[in-house]
C-alpha atoms as a PDB file:
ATOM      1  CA  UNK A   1     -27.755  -4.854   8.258  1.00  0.00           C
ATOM      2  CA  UNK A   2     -29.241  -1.842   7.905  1.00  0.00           C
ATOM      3  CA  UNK A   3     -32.996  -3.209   7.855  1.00  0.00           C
ATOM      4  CA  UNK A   4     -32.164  -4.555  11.304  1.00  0.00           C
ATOM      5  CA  UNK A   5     -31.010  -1.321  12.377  1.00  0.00           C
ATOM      6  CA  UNK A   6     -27.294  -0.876  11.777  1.00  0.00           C
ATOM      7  CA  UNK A   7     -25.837   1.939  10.423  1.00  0.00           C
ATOM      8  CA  UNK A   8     -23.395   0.841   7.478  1.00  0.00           C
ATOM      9  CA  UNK A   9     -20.698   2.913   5.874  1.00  0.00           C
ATOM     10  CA  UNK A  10     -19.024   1.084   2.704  1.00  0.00           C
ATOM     11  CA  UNK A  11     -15.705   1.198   0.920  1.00  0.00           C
ATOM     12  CA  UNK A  12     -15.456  -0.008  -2.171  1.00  0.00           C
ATOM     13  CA  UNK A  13     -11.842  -0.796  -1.962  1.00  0.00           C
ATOM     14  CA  UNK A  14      -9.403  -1.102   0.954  1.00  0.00           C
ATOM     15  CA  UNK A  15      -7.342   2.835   0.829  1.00  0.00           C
ATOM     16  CA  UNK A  16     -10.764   4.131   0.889  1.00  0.00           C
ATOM     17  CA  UNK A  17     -11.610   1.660   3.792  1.00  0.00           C
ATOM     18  CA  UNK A  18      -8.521   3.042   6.301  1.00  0.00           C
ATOM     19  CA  UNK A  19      -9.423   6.530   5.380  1.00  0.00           C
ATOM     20  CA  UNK A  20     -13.004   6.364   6.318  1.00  0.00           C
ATOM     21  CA  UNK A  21     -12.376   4.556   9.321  1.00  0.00           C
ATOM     22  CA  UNK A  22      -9.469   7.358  10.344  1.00  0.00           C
ATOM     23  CA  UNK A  23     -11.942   9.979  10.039  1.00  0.00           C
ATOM     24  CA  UNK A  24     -15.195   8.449  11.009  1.00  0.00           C
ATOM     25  CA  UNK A  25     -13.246   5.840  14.062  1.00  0.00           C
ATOM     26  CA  UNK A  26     -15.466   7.439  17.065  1.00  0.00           C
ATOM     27  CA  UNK A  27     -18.528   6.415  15.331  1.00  0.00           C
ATOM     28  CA  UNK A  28     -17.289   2.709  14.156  1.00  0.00           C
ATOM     29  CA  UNK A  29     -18.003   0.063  16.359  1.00  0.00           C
ATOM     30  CA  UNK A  30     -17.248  -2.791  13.939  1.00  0.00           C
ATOM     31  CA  UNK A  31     -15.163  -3.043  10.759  1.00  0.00           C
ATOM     32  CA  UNK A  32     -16.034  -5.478   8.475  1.00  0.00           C
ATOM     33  CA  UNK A  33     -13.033  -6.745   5.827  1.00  0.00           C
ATOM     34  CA  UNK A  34     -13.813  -9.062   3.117  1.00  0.00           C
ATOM     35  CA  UNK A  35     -10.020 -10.731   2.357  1.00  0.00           C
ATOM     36  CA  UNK A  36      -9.701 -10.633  -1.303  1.00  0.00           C
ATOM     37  CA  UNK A  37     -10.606  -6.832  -2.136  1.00  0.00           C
ATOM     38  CA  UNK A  38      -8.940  -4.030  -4.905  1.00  0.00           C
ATOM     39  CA  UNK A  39      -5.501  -2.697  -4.695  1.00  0.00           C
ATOM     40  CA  UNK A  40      -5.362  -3.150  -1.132  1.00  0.00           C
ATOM     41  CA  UNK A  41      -5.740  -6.983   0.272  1.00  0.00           C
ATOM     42  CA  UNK A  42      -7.852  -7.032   3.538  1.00  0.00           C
ATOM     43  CA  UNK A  43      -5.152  -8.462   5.588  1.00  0.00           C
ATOM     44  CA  UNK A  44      -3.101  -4.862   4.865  1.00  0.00           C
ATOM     45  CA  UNK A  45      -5.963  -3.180   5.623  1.00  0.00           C
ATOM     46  CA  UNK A  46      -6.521  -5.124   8.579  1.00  0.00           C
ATOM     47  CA  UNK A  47      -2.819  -4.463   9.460  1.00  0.00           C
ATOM     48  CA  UNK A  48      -3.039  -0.747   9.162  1.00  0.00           C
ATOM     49  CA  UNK A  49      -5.948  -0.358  10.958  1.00  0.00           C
ATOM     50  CA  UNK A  50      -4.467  -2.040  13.717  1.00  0.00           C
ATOM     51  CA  UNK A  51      -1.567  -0.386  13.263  1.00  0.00           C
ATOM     52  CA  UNK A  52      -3.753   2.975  13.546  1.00  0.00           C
ATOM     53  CA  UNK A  53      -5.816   1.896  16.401  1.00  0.00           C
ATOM     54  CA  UNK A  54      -4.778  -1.472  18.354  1.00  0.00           C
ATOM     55  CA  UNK A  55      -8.487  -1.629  19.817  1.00  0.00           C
ATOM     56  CA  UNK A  56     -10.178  -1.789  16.736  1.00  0.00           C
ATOM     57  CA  UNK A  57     -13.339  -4.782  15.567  1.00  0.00           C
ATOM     58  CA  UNK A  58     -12.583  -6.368  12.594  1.00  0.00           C
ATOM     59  CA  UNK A  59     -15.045  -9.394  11.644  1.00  0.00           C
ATOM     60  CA  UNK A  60     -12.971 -10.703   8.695  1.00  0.00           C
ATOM     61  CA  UNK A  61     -15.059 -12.583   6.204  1.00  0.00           C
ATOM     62  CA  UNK A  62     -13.559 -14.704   3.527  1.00  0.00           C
ATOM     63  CA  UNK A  63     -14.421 -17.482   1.336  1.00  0.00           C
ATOM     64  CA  UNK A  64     -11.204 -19.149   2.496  1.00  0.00           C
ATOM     65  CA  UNK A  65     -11.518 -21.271   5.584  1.00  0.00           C
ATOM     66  CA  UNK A  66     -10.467 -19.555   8.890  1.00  0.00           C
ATOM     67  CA  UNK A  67      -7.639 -22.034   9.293  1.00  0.00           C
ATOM     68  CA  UNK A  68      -6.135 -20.715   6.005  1.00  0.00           C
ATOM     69  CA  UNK A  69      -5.260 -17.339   7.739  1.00  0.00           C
ATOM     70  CA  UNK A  70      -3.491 -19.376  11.140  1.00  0.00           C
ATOM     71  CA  UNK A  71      -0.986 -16.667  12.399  1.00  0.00           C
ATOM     72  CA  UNK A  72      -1.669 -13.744   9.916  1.00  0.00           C
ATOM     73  CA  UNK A  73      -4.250 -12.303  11.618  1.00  0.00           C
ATOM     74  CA  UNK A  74      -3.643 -11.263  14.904  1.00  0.00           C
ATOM     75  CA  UNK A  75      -6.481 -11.020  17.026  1.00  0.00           C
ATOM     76  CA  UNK A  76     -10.082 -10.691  15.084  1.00  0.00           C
ATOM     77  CA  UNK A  77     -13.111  -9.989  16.379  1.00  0.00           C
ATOM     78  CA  UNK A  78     -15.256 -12.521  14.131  1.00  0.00           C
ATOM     79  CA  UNK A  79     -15.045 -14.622  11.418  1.00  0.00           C
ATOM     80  CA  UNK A  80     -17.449 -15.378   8.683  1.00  0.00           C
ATOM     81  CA  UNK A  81     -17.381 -17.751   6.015  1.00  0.00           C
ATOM     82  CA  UNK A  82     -18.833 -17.021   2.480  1.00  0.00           C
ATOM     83  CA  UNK A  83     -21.018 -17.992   1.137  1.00  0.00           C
ATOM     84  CA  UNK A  84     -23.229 -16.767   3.972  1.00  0.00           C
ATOM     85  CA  UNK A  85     -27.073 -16.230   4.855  1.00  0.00           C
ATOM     86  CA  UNK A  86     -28.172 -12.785   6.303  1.00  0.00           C
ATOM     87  CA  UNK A  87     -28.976 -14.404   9.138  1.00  0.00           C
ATOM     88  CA  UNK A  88     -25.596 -15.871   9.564  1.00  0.00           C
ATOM     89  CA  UNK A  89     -24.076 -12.292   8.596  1.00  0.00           C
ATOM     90  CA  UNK A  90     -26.718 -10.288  11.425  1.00  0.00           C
ATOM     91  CA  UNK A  91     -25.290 -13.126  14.061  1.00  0.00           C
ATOM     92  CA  UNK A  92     -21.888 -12.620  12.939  1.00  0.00           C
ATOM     93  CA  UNK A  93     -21.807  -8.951  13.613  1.00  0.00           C
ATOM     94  CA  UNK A  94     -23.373  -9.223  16.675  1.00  0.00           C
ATOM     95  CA  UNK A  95     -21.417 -11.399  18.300  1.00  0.00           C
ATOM     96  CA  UNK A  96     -18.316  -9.593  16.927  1.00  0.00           C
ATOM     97  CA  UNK A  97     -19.522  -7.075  18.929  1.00  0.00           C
ATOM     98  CA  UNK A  98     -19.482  -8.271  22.630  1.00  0.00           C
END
C-alpha cells in the first residue's frame, strides 16, 4: 500500500488497534481488520470502533467467507478474502473508500 502511495499505520494486535485509531481518527480514512487477531478478535475491535465513532471504514479481511459473518457485522466498508493478491488488496482499499 504504501508503494502506491498510502500512508499505513499498523497494530500488531487489536487494544493497540482502537487506541491508535482514538488518537490518530482525523487522519484515518480506512481501517483495515483482519478477523482472527491477538487478545482482541477483529469483530470486538470492529465493535468498539464503531462504538467510538459510528462513521468509521472498516474493510474487514478474513480467510472465512463473507457469508460466515451474516449479521455480525453491521455495516462494513469492504470485504476481502485471503488469500489475496496486492492487486486485489490496492482494489479493495480503494473501493472501500468511495
Amino acid at each position: 500500500l504504501e508503494e502506491v502511495g498510502y500512508q499505513v499505520m499498523f497494530a500488531t494486535e487489536g487494544l493497540t488497534g482502537i487506541e491508535l485509531y482514538r488518537e490518530h481518527q482525523d487522519k484515518i480514512r480506512l481501517v483495515m481488520l483482519d478477523i482472527q487477531m491477538p487478545l482482541v478478535s477483529g469483530l470486538d475491535v470492529f465493535t468498539e470502533l464503531v462504538r467510538f465513532n459510528p462513521q468509521v471504514r472498516v474493510l474487514i479481511c478474513s480467510g472465512y467467507p463473507k457469508e460466515h459473518f451474516a449479521g455480525k457485522l453491521g455495516k462494513i466498508a469492504g470485504y476481502l478474502q485471503k488469500p489475496f493478491r496486492s492487486v486485489e488488496l490496492i482494489r479493495a482499499v480503494q473501493d472501500a473508500q468511495e
